[in-house]
PDB file of N, CA and C in Angstrom:
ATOM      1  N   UNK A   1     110.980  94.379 104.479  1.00  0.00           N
ATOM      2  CA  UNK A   1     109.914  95.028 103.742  1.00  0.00           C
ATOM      3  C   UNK A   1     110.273  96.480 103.459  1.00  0.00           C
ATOM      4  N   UNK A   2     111.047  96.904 104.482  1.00  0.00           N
ATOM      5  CA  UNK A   2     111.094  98.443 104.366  1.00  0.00           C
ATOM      6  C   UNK A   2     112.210  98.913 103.250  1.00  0.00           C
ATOM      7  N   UNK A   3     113.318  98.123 102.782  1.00  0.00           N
ATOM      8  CA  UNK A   3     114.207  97.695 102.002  1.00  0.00           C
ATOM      9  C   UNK A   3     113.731  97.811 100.998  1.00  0.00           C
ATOM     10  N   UNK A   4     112.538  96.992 100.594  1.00  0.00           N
ATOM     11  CA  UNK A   4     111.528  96.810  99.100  1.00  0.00           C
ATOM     12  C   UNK A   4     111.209  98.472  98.999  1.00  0.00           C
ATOM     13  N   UNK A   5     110.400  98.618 100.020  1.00  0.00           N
ATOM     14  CA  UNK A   5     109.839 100.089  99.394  1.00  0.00           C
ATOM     15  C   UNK A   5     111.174 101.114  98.543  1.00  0.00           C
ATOM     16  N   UNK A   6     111.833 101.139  99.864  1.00  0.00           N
ATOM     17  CA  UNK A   6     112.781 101.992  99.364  1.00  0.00           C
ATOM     18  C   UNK A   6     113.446 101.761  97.776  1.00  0.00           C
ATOM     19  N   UNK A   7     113.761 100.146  97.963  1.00  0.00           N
ATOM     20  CA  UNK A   7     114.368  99.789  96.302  1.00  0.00           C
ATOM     21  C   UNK A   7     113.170 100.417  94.933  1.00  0.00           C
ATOM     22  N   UNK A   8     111.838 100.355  95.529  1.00  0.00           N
ATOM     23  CA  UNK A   8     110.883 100.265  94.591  1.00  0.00           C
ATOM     24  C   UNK A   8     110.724 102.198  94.359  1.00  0.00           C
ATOM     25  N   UNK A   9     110.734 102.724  95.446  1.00  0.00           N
ATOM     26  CA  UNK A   9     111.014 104.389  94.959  1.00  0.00           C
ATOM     27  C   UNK A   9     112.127 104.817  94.217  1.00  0.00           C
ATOM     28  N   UNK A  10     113.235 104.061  94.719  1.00  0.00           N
ATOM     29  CA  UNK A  10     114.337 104.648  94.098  1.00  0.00           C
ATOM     30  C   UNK A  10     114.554 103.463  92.873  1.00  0.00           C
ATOM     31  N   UNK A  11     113.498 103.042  91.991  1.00  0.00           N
ATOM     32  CA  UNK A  11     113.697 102.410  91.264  1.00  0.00           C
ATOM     33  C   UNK A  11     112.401 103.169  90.043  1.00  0.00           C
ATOM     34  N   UNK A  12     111.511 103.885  90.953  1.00  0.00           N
ATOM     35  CA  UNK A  12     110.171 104.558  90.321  1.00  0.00           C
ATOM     36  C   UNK A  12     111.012 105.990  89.941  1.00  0.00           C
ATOM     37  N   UNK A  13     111.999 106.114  90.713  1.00  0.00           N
ATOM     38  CA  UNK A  13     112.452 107.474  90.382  1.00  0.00           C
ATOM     39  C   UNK A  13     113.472 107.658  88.703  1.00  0.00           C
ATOM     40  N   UNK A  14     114.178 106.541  88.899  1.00  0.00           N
ATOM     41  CA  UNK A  14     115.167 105.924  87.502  1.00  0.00           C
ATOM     42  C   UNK A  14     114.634 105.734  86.800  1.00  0.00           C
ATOM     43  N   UNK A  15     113.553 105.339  86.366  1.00  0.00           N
ATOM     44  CA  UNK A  15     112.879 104.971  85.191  1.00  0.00           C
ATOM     45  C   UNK A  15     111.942 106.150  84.720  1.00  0.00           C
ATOM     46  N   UNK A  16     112.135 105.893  83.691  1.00  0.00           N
ATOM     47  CA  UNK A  16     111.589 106.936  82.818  1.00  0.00           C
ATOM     48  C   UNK A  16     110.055 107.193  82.474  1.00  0.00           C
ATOM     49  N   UNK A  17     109.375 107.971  82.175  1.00  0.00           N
ATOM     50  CA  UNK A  17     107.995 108.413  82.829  1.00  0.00           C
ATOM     51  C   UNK A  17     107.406 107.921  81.918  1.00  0.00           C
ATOM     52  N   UNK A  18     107.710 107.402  80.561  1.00  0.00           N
ATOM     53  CA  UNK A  18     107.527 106.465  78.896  1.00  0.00           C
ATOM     54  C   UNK A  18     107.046 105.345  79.661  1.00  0.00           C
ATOM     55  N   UNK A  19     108.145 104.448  80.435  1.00  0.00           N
ATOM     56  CA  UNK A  19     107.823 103.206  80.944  1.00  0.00           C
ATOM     57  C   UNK A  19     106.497 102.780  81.587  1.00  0.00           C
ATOM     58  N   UNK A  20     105.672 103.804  82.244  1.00  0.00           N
ATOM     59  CA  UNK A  20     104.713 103.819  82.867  1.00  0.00           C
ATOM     60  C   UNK A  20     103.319 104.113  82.318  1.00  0.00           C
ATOM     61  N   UNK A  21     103.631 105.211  80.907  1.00  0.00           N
ATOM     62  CA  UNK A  21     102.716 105.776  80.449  1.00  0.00           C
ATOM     63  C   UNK A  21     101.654 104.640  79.857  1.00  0.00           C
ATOM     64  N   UNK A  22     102.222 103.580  79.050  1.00  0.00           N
ATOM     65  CA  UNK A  22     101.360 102.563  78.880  1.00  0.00           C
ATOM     66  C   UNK A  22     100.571 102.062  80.055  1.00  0.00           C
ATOM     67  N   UNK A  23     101.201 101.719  81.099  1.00  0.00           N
ATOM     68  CA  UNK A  23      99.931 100.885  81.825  1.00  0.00           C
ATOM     69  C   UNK A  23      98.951 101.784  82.790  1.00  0.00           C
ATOM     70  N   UNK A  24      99.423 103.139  82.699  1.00  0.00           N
ATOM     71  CA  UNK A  24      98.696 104.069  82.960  1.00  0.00           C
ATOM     72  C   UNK A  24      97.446 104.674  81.986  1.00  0.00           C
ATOM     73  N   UNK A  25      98.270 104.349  80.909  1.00  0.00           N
ATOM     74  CA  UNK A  25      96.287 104.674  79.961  1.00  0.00           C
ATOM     75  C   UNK A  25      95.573 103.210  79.664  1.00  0.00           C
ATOM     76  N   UNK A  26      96.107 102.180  80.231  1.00  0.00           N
ATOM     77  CA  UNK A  26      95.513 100.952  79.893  1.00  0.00           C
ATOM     78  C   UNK A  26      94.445 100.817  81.151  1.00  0.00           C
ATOM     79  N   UNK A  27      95.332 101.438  82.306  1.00  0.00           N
ATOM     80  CA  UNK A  27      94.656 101.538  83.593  1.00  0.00           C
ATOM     81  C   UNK A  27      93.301 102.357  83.504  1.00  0.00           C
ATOM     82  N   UNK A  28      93.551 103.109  82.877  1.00  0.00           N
ATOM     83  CA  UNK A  28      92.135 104.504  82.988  1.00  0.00           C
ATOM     84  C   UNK A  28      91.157 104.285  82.064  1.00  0.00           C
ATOM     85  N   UNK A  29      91.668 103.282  81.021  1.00  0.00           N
ATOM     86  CA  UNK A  29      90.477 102.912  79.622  1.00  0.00           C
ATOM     87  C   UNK A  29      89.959 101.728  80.294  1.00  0.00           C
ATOM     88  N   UNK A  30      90.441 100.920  81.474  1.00  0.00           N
ATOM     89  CA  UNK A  30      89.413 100.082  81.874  1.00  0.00           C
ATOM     90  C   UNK A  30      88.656 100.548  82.424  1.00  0.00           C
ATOM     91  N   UNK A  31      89.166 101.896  83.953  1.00  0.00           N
ATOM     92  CA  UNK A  31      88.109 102.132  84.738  1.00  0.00           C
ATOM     93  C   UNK A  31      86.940 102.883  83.796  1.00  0.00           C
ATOM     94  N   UNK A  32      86.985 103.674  82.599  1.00  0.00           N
ATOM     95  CA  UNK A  32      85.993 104.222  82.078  1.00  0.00           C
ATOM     96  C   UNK A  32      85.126 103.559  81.571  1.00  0.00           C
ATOM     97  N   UNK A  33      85.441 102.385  80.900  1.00  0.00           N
ATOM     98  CA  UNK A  33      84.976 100.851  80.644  1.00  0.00           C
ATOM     99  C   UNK A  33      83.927 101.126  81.704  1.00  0.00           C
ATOM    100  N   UNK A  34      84.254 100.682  82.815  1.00  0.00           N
ATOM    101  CA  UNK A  34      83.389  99.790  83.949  1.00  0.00           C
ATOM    102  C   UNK A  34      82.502 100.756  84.542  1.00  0.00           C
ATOM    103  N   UNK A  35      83.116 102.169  84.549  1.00  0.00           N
ATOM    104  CA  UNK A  35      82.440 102.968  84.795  1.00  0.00           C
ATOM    105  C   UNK A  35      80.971 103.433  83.719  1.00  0.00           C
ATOM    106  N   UNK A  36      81.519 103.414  82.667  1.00  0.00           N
ATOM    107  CA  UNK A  36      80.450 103.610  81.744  1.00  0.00           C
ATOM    108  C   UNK A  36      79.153 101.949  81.929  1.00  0.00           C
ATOM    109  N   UNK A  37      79.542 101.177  82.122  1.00  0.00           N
ATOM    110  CA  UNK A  37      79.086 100.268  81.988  1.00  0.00           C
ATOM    111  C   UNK A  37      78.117  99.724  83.180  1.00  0.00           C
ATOM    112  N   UNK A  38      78.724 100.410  84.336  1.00  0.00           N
ATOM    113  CA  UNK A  38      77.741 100.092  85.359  1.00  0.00           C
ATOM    114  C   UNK A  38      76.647 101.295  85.580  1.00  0.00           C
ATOM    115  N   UNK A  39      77.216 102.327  84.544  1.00  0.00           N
ATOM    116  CA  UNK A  39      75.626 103.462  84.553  1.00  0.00           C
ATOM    117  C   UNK A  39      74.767 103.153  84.147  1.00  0.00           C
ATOM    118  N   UNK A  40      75.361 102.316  82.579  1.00  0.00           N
ATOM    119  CA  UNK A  40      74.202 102.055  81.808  1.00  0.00           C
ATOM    120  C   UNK A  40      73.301 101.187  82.539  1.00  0.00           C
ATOM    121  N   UNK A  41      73.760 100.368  83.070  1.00  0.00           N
ATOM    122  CA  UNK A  41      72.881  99.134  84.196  1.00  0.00           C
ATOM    123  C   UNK A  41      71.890  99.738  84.987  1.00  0.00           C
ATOM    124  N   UNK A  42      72.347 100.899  85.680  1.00  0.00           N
ATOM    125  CA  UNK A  42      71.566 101.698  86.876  1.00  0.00           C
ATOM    126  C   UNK A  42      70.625 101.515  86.534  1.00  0.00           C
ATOM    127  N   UNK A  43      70.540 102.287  85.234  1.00  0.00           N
ATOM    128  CA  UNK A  43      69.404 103.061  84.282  1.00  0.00           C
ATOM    129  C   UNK A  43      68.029 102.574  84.021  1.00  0.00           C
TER     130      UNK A  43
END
């Protein structure tokens, strides 16, 4: 297991910060999604 991590940092470190940027704003337009969506409910 400890093998994985390491492969997976030094594999987060090689790749380029492009590669990530997509599932990083795909990530944050859901939570605002759900977030917006469970206010309106409160309400």
């Amino acid at each position: 297991m400890n093998e994985f991590v390491q492969g997976f940092i030094k594999g987060a470190r090689e790749t380029p910060k492009g590669y990530f940027a997509p599932a990083i704003a795909l990530w944050r337009l859901l939570v605002e999604v759900t977030e917006s969506l469970t206010k309106e409910q409160v309400r």
